[in-house]
N, C-alpha and C. Protein backbone atom coordinates (compact mmCIF):
# COMPACT_ATOMS: atom_id res chain seq x y z
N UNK A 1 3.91 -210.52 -95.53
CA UNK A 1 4.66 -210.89 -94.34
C UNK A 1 6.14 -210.62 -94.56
N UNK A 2 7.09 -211.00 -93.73
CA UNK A 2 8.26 -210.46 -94.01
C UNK A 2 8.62 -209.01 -93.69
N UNK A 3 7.69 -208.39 -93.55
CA UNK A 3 8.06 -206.47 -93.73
C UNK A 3 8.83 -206.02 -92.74
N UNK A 4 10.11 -205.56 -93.28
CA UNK A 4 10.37 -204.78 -92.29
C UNK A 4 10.82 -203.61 -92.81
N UNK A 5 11.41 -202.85 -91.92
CA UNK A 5 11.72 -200.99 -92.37
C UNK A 5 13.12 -201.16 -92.11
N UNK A 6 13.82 -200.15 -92.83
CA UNK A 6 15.33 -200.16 -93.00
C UNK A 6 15.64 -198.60 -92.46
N UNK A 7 16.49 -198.78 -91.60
CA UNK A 7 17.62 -197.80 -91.31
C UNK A 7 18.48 -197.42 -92.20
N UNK A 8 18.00 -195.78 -92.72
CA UNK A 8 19.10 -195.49 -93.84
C UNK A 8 19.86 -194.43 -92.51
N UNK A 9 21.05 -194.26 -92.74
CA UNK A 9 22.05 -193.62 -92.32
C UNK A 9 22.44 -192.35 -92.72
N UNK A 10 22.17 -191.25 -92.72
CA UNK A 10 22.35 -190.15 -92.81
C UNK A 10 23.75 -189.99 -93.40
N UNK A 11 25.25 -190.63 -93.16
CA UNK A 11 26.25 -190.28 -93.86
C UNK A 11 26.13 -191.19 -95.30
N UNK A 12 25.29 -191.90 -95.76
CA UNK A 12 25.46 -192.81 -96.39
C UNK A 12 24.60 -192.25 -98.08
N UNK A 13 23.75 -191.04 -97.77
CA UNK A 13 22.81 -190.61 -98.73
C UNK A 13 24.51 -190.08 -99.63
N UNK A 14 24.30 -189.97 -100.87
CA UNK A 14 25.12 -189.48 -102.10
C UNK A 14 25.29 -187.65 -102.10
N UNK A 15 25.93 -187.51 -102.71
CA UNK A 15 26.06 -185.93 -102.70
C UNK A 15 24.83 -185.05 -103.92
N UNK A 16 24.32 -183.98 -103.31
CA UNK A 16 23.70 -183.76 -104.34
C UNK A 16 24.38 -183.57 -105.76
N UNK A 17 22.89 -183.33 -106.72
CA UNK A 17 23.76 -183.28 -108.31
C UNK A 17 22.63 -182.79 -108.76
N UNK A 18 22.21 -181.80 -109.85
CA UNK A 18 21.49 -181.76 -110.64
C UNK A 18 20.49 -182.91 -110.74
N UNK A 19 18.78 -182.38 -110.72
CA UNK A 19 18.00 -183.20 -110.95
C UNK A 19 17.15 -182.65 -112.13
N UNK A 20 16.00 -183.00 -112.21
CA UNK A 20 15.18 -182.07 -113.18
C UNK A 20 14.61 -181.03 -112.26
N UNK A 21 15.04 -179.71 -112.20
CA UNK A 21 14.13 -178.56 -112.20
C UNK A 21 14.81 -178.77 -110.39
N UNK A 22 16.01 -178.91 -109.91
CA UNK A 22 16.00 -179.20 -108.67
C UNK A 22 17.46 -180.06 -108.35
N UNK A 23 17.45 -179.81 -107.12
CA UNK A 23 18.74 -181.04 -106.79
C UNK A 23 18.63 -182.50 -106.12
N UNK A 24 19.08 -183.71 -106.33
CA UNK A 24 18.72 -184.70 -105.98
C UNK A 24 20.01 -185.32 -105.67
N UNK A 25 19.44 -186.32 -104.39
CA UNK A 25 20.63 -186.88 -104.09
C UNK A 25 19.40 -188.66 -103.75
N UNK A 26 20.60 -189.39 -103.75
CA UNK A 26 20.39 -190.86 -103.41
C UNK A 26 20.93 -192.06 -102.73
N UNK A 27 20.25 -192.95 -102.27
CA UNK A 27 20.54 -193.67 -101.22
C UNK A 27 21.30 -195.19 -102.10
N UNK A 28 21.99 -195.65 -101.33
CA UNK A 28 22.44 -197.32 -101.91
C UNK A 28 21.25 -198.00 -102.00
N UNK A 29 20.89 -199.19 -103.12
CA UNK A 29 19.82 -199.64 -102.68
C UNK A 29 19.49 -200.63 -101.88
N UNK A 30 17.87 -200.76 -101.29
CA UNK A 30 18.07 -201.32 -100.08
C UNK A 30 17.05 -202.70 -100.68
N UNK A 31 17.42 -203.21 -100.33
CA UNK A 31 16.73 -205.29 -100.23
C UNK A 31 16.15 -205.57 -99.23
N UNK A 32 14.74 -205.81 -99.51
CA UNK A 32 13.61 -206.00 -98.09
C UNK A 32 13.74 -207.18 -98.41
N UNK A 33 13.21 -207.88 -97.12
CA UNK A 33 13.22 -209.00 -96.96
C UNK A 33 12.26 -209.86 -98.32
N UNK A 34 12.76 -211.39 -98.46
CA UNK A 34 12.00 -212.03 -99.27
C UNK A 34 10.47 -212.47 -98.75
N UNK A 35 9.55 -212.06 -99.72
CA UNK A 35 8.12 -211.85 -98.87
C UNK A 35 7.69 -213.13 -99.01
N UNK A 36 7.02 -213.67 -97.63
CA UNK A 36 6.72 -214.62 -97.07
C UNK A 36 5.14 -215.39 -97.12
N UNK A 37 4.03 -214.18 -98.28
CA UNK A 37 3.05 -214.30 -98.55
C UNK A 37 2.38 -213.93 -99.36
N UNK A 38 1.68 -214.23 -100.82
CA UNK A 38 0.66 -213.91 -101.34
C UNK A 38 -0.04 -213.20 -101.24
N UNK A 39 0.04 -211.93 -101.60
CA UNK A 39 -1.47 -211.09 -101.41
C UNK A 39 -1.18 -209.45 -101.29
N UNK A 40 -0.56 -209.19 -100.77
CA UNK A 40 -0.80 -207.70 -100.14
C UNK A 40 0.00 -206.86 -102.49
N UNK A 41 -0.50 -205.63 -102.12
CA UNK A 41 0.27 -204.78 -103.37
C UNK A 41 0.70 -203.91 -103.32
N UNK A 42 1.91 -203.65 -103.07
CA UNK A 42 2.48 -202.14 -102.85
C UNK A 42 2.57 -201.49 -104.15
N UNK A 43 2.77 -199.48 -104.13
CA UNK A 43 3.19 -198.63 -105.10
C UNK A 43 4.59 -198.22 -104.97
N UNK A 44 5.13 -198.17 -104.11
CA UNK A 44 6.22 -197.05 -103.80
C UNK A 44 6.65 -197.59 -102.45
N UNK A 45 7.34 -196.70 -101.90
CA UNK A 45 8.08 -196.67 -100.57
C UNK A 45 7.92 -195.19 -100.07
N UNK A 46 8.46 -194.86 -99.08
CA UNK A 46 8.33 -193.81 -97.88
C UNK A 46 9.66 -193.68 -97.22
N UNK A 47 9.77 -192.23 -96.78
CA UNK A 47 11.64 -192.12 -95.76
C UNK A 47 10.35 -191.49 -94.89
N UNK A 48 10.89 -191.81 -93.45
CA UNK A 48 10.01 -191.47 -91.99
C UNK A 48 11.44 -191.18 -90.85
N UNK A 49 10.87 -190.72 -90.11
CA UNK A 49 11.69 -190.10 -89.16
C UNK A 49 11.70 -191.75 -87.96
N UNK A 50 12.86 -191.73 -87.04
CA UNK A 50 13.00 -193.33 -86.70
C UNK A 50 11.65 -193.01 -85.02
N UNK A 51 11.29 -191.57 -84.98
CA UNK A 51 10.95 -191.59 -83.64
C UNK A 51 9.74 -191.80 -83.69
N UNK A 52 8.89 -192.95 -82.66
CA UNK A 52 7.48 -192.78 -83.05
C UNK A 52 6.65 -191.66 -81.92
N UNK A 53 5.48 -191.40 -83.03
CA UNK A 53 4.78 -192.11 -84.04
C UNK A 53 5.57 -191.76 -85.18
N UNK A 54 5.95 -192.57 -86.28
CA UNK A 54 6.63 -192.44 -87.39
C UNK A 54 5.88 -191.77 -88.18
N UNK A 55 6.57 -190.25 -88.24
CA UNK A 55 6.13 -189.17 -89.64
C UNK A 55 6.75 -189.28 -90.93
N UNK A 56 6.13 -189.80 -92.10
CA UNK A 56 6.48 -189.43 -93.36
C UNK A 56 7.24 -188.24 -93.66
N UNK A 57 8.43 -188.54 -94.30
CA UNK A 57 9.33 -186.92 -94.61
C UNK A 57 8.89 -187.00 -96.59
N UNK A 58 9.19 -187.86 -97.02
CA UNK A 58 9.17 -188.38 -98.22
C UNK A 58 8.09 -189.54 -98.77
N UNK A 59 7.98 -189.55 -99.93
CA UNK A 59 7.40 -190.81 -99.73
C UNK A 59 7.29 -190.75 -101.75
N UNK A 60 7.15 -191.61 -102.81
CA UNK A 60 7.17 -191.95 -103.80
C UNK A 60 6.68 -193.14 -104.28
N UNK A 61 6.21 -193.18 -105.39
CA UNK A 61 5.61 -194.32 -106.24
C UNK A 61 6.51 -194.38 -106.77
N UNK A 62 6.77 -195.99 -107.37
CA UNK A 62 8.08 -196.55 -108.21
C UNK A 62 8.18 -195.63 -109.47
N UNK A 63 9.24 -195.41 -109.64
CA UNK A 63 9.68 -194.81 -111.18
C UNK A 63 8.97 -195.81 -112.75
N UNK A 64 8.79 -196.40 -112.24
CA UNK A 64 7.80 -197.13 -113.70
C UNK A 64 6.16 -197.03 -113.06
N UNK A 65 5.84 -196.22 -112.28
CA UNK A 65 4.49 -195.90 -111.63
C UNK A 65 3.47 -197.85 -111.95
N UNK A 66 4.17 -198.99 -111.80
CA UNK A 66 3.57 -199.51 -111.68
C UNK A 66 3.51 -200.68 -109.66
N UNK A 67 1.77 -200.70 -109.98
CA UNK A 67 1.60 -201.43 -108.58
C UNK A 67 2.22 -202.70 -108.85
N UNK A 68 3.13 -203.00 -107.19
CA UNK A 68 3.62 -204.87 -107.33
C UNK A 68 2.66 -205.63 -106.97
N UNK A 69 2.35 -206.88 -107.32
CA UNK A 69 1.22 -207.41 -106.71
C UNK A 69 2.49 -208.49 -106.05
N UNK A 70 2.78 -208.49 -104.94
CA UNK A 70 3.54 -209.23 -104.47
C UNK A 70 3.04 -211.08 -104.23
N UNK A 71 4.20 -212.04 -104.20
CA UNK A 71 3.84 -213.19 -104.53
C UNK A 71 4.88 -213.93 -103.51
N UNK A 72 4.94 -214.96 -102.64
CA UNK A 72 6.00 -215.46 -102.21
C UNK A 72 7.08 -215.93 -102.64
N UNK A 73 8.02 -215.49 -102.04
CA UNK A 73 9.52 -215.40 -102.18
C UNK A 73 9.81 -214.07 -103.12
N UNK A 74 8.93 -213.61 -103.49
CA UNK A 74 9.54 -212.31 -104.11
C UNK A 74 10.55 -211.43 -103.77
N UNK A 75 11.25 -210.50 -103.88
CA UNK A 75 12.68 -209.54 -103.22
C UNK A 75 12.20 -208.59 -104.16
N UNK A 76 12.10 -207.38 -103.51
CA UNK A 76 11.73 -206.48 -103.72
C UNK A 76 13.47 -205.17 -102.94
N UNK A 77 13.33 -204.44 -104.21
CA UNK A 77 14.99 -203.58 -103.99
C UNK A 77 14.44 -202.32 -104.51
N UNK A 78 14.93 -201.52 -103.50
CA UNK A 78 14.60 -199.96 -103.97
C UNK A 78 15.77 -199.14 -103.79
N UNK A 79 15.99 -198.13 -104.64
CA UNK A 79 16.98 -197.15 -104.74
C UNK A 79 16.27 -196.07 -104.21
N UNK A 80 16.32 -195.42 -102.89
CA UNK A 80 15.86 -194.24 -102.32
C UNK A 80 16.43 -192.61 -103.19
N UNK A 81 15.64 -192.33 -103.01
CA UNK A 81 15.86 -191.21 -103.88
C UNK A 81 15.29 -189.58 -103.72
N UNK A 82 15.93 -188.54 -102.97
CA UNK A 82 14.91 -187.54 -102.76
C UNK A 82 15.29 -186.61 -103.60
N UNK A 83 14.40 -185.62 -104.13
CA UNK A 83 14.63 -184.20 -105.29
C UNK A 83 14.33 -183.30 -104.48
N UNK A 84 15.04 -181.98 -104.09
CA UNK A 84 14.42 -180.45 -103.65
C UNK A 84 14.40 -179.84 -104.80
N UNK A 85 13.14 -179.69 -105.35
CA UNK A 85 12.56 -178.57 -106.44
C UNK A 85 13.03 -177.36 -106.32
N UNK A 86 13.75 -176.13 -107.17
CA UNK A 86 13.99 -174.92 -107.13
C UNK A 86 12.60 -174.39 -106.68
């Protein structure tokens, strides 16, 4: 419970820089709401376009590739992050 989706801002993404094998740039990180229920388990997060039906542009499993098993009151913070591969 709690879920909601965040408006990232297009002037707000970082400048690219060298990534591995590619260039990457990144977002401030963002703080979802404190979750309000027991149960559900996320991997990752997703960037979607704001128009519906909402299309996936991006999408990633956490950098420590582990599942959250979320718990109430938890806060959950992600650093958005996209790579263009050479």
């Amino acid at each position: 419970t709690s879920y909601a989706r965040h408006a990232l801002a297009a002037a707000t993404w970082g400048a690219q820089a060298a990534g591995t094998g590619g260039r990457k740039t990144t977002y401030a990180q963002v703080t979802f709401p404190t979750v309000g229920a027991t149960g559900a388990t996320i991997n990752g997060f997703f960037i979607g376009d704001a128009t519906p039906p909402v299309k996936a542009l991006a999408q990633a499993n956490f950098d420590d590739v582990t599942a959250v098993a979320l718990a109430t009151n938890d806060v959950i913070k992600v650093t958005p992050a996209v790579q263009f591969n050479n």
